[in-house]
Protein backbone atom coordinates (compact mmCIF):
# COMPACT_ATOMS: atom_id res chain seq x y z
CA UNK A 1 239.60 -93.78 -121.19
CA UNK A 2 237.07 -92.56 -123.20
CA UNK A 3 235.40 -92.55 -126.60
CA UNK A 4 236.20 -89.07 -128.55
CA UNK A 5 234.52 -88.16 -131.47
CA UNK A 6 235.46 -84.98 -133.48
CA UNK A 7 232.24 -83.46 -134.99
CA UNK A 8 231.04 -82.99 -138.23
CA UNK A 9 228.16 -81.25 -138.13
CA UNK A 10 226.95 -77.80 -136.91
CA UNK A 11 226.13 -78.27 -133.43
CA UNK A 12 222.86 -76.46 -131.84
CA UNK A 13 220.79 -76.49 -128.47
CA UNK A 14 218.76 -78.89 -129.97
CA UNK A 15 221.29 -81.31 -130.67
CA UNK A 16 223.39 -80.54 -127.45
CA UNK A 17 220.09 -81.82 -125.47
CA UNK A 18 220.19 -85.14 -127.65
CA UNK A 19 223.52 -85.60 -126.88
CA UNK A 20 223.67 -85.43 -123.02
CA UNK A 21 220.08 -87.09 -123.09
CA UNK A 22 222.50 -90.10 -124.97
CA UNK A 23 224.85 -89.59 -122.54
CA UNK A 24 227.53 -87.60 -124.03
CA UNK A 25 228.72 -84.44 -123.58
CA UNK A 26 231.26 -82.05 -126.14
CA UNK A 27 234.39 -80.45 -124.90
CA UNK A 28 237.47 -78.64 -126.97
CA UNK A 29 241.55 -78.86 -126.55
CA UNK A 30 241.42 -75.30 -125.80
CA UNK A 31 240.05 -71.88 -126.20
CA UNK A 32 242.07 -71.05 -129.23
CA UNK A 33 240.84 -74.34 -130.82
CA UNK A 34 237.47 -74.06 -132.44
CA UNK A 35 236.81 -77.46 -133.03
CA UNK A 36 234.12 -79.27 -130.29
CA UNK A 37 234.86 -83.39 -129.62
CA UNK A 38 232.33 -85.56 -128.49
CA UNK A 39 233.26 -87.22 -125.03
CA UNK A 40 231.82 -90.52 -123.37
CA UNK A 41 233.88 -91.80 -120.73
CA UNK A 42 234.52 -95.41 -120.28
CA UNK A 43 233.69 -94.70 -116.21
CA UNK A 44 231.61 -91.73 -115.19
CA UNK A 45 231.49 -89.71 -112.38
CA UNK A 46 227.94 -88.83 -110.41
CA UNK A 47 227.12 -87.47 -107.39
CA UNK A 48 224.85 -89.21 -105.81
CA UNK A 49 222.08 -86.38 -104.67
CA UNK A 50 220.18 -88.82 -101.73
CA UNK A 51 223.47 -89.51 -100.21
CA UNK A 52 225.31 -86.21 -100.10
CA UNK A 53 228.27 -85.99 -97.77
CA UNK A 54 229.43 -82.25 -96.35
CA UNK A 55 232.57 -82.46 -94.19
CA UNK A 56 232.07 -81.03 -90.84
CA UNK A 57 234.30 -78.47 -91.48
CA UNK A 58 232.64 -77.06 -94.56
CA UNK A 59 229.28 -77.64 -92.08
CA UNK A 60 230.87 -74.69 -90.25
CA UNK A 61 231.21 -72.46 -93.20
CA UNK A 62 228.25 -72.90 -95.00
CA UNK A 63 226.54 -72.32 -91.53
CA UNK A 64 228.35 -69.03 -91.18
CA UNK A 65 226.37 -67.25 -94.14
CA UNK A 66 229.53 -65.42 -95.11
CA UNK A 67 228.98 -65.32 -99.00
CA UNK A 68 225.50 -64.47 -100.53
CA UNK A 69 224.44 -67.73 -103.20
CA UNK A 70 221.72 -67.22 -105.74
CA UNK A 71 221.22 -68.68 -109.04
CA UNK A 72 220.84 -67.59 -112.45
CA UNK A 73 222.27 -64.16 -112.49
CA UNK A 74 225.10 -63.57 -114.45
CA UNK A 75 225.93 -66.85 -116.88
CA UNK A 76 228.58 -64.91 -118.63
CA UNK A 77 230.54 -63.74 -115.56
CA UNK A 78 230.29 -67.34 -114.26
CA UNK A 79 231.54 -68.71 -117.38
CA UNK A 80 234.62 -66.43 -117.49
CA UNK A 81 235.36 -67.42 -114.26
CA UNK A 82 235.35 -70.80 -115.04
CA UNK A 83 237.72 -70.40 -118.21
CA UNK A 84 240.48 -68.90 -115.95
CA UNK A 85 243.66 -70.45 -115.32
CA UNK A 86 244.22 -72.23 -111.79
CA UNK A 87 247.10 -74.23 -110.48
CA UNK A 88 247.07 -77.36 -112.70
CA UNK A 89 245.57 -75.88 -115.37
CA UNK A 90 246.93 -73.09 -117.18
CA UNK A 91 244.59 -73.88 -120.38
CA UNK A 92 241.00 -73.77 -120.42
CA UNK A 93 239.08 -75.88 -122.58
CA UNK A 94 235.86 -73.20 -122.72
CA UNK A 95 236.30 -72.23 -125.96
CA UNK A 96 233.94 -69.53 -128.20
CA UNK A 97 231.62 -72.35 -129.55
CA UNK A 98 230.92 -73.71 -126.14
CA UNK A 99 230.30 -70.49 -124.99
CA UNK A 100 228.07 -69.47 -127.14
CA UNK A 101 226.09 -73.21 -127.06
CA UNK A 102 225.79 -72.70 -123.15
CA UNK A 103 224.13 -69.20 -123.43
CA UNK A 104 221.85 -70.58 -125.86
CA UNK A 105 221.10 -72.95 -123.74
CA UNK A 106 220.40 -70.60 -120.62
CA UNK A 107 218.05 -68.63 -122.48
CA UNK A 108 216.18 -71.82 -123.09
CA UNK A 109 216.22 -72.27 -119.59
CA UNK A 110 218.19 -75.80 -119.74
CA UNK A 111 221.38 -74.31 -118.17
CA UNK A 112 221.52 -72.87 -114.85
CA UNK A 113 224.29 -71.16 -113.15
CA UNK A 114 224.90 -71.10 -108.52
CA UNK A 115 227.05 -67.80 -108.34
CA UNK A 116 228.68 -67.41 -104.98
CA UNK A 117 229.06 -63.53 -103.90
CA UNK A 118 231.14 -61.76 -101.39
CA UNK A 119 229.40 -58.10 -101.23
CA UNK A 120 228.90 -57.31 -104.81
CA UNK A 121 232.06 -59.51 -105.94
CA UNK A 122 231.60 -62.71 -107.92
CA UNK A 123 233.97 -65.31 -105.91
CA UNK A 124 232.88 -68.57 -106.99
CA UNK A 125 230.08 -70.29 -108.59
CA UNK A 126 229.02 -73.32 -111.17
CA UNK A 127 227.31 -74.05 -114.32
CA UNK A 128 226.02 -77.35 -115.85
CA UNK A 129 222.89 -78.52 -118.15
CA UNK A 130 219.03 -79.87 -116.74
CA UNK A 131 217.09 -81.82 -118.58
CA UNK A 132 214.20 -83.61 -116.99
CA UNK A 133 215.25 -85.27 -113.76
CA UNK A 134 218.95 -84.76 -114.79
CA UNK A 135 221.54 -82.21 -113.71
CA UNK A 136 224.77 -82.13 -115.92
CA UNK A 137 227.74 -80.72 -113.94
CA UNK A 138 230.20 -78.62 -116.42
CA UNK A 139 232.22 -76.68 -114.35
CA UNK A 140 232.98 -74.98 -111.23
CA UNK A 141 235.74 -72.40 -110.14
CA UNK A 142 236.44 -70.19 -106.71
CA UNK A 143 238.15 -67.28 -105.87
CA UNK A 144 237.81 -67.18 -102.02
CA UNK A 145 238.18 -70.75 -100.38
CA UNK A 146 236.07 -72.50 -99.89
CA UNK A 147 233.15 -70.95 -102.54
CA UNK A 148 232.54 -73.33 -105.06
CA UNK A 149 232.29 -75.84 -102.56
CA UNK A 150 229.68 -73.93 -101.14
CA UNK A 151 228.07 -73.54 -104.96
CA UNK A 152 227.86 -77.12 -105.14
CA UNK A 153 225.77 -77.58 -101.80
CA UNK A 154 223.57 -74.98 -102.48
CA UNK A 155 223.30 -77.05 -105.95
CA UNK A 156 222.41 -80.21 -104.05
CA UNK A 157 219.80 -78.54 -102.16
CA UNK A 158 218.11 -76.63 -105.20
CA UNK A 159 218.34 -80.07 -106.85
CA UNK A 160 216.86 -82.03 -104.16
CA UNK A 161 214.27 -79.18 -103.58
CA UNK A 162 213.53 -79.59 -107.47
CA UNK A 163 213.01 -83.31 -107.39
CA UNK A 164 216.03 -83.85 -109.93
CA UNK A 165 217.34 -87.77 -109.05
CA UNK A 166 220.64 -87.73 -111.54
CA UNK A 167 224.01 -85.47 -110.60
CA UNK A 168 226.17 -86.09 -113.53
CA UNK A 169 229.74 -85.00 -112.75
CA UNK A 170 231.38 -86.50 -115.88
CA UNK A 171 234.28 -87.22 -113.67
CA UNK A 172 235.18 -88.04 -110.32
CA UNK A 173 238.23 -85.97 -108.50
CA UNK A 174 239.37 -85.50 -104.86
CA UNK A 175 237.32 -82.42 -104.47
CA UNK A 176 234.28 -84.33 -105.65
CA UNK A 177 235.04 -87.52 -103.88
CA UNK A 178 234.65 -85.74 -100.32
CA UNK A 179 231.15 -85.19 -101.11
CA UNK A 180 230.24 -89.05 -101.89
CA UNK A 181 230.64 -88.76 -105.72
CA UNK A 182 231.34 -92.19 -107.24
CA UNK A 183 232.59 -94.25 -110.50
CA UNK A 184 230.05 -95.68 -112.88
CA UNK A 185 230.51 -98.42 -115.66
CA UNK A 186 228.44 -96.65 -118.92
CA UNK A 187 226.15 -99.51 -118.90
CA UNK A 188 225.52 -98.41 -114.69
CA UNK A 189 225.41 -94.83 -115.70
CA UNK A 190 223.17 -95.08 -118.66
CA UNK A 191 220.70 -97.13 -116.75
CA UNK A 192 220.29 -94.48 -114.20
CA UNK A 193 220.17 -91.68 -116.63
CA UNK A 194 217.22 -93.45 -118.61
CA UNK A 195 215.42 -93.55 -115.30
CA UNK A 196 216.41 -89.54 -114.90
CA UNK A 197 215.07 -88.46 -118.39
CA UNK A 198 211.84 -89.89 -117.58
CA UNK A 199 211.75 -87.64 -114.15
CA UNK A 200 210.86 -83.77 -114.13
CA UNK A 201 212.89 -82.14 -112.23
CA UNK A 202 212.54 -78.62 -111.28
CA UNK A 203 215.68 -75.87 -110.89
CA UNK A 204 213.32 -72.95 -109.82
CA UNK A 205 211.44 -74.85 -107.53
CA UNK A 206 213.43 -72.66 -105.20
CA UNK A 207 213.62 -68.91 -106.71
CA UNK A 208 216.16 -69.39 -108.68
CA UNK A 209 217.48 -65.41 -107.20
CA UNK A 210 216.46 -65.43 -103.95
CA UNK A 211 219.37 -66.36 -101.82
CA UNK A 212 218.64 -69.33 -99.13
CA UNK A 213 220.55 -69.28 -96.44
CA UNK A 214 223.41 -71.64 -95.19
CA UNK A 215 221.54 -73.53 -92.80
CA UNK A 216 218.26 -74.11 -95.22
CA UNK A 217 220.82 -75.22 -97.98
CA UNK A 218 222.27 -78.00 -95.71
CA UNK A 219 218.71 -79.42 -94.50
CA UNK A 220 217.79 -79.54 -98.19
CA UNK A 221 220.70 -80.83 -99.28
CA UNK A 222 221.06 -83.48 -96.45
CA UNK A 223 218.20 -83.68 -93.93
CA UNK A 224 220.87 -81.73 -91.63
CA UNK A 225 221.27 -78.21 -90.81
């Protein structure tokens, strides 16, 4: 369950900030629908940063340097691959508003993108909203297993590295819940995200294009590599 709100007034950067700062966040019904709702879930979903779990599997993959990660490169490209359709979902929920909120927001520097590359091809990646020591997942997609898995540790590293202490991922689902991520009351979660806005965390504390490699992502990310 959770608290939806349609809203009524024009929505910009400005007041996007205030709302994941009171811990909400706006989606749509779909991409055709213009209209923006507010969302607060009843039980949110973090990732706890300090205790970051990779499976040993995905240990072997990241290792193996296959796909080149940087950050920061190509928002829209990222966000069009997160609007696609994928098994489960045929709708997205990205519509023109949000798109054009999120860019805003990267040119203010308060939404980052990890973008996941196999030669010059975009096959996975992230995006999601920092402010202060706070890091608001939005939305990930892949097009060669196992790549926005590997996004999301490179993520945790840059995050770590950056001295961010909050990984909101509005939800918790399978793939999220084999890297630790957990279920928070809103009284839990809002406690830990007033202790986050008072942080400053850092997402180019690492060059935000200078790709790190697998092994450097996973001592970052969890004092292993």
């Amino acid at each position: 369950m959770a608290n939806r709100q349609g809203s009524q007034v024009e929505i910009t950067p400005e007041v996007l900030l205030k709302a994941y700062a009171c811990g909400i966040f706006p989606m749509a019904e779909s991409a055709e629908d213009p209209a923006l709702y507010w969302i607060e879930p009843e039980r949110r979903g973090i990732l706890p940063i300090e205790r970051f779990h990779v499976p040993a599997r995905l240990i072997r993959t990241v290792r193996a340097d296959r796909f080149r990660v940087v950050c920061d490169r190509d928002f829209d490209s990222v966000i069009d691959g997160c609007a696609e359709p994928k098994p489960g979902r045929a709708r997205t929920w990205i519509n023109a508003r949000i798109r054009k909120l999120y860019r805003a927001l990267f040119e203010r520097g308060h939404c980052h993108t990890v973008e996941v590359y196999d030669g010059e091809a975009l096959v996975g990646g992230l995006y999601g909203v920092s402010l202060a020591g706070a890091f608001f997942g939005e939305s990930m997609f892949h097009r060669a297993r196992d790549a926005s898995k590997i996004a999301l540790v490179h993520l945790v590293a840059r995050l770590r590295a950056g001295g961010f202490v909050l990984l909101d991922t509005q939800f918790v689902t399978d793939h999220l819940e084999m890297f630790g991520a957990v279920e928070l009351s809103r009284r839990q979660y809002h406690r830990l995200l007033e202790q986050a806005l008072t942080g400053e965390g850092r997402f180019d504390a690492l060059a935000p294009q200078r790709p790190i490699s697998g092994r450097e992502a996973l001592l970052r990310a969890t004092g292993n590599g």
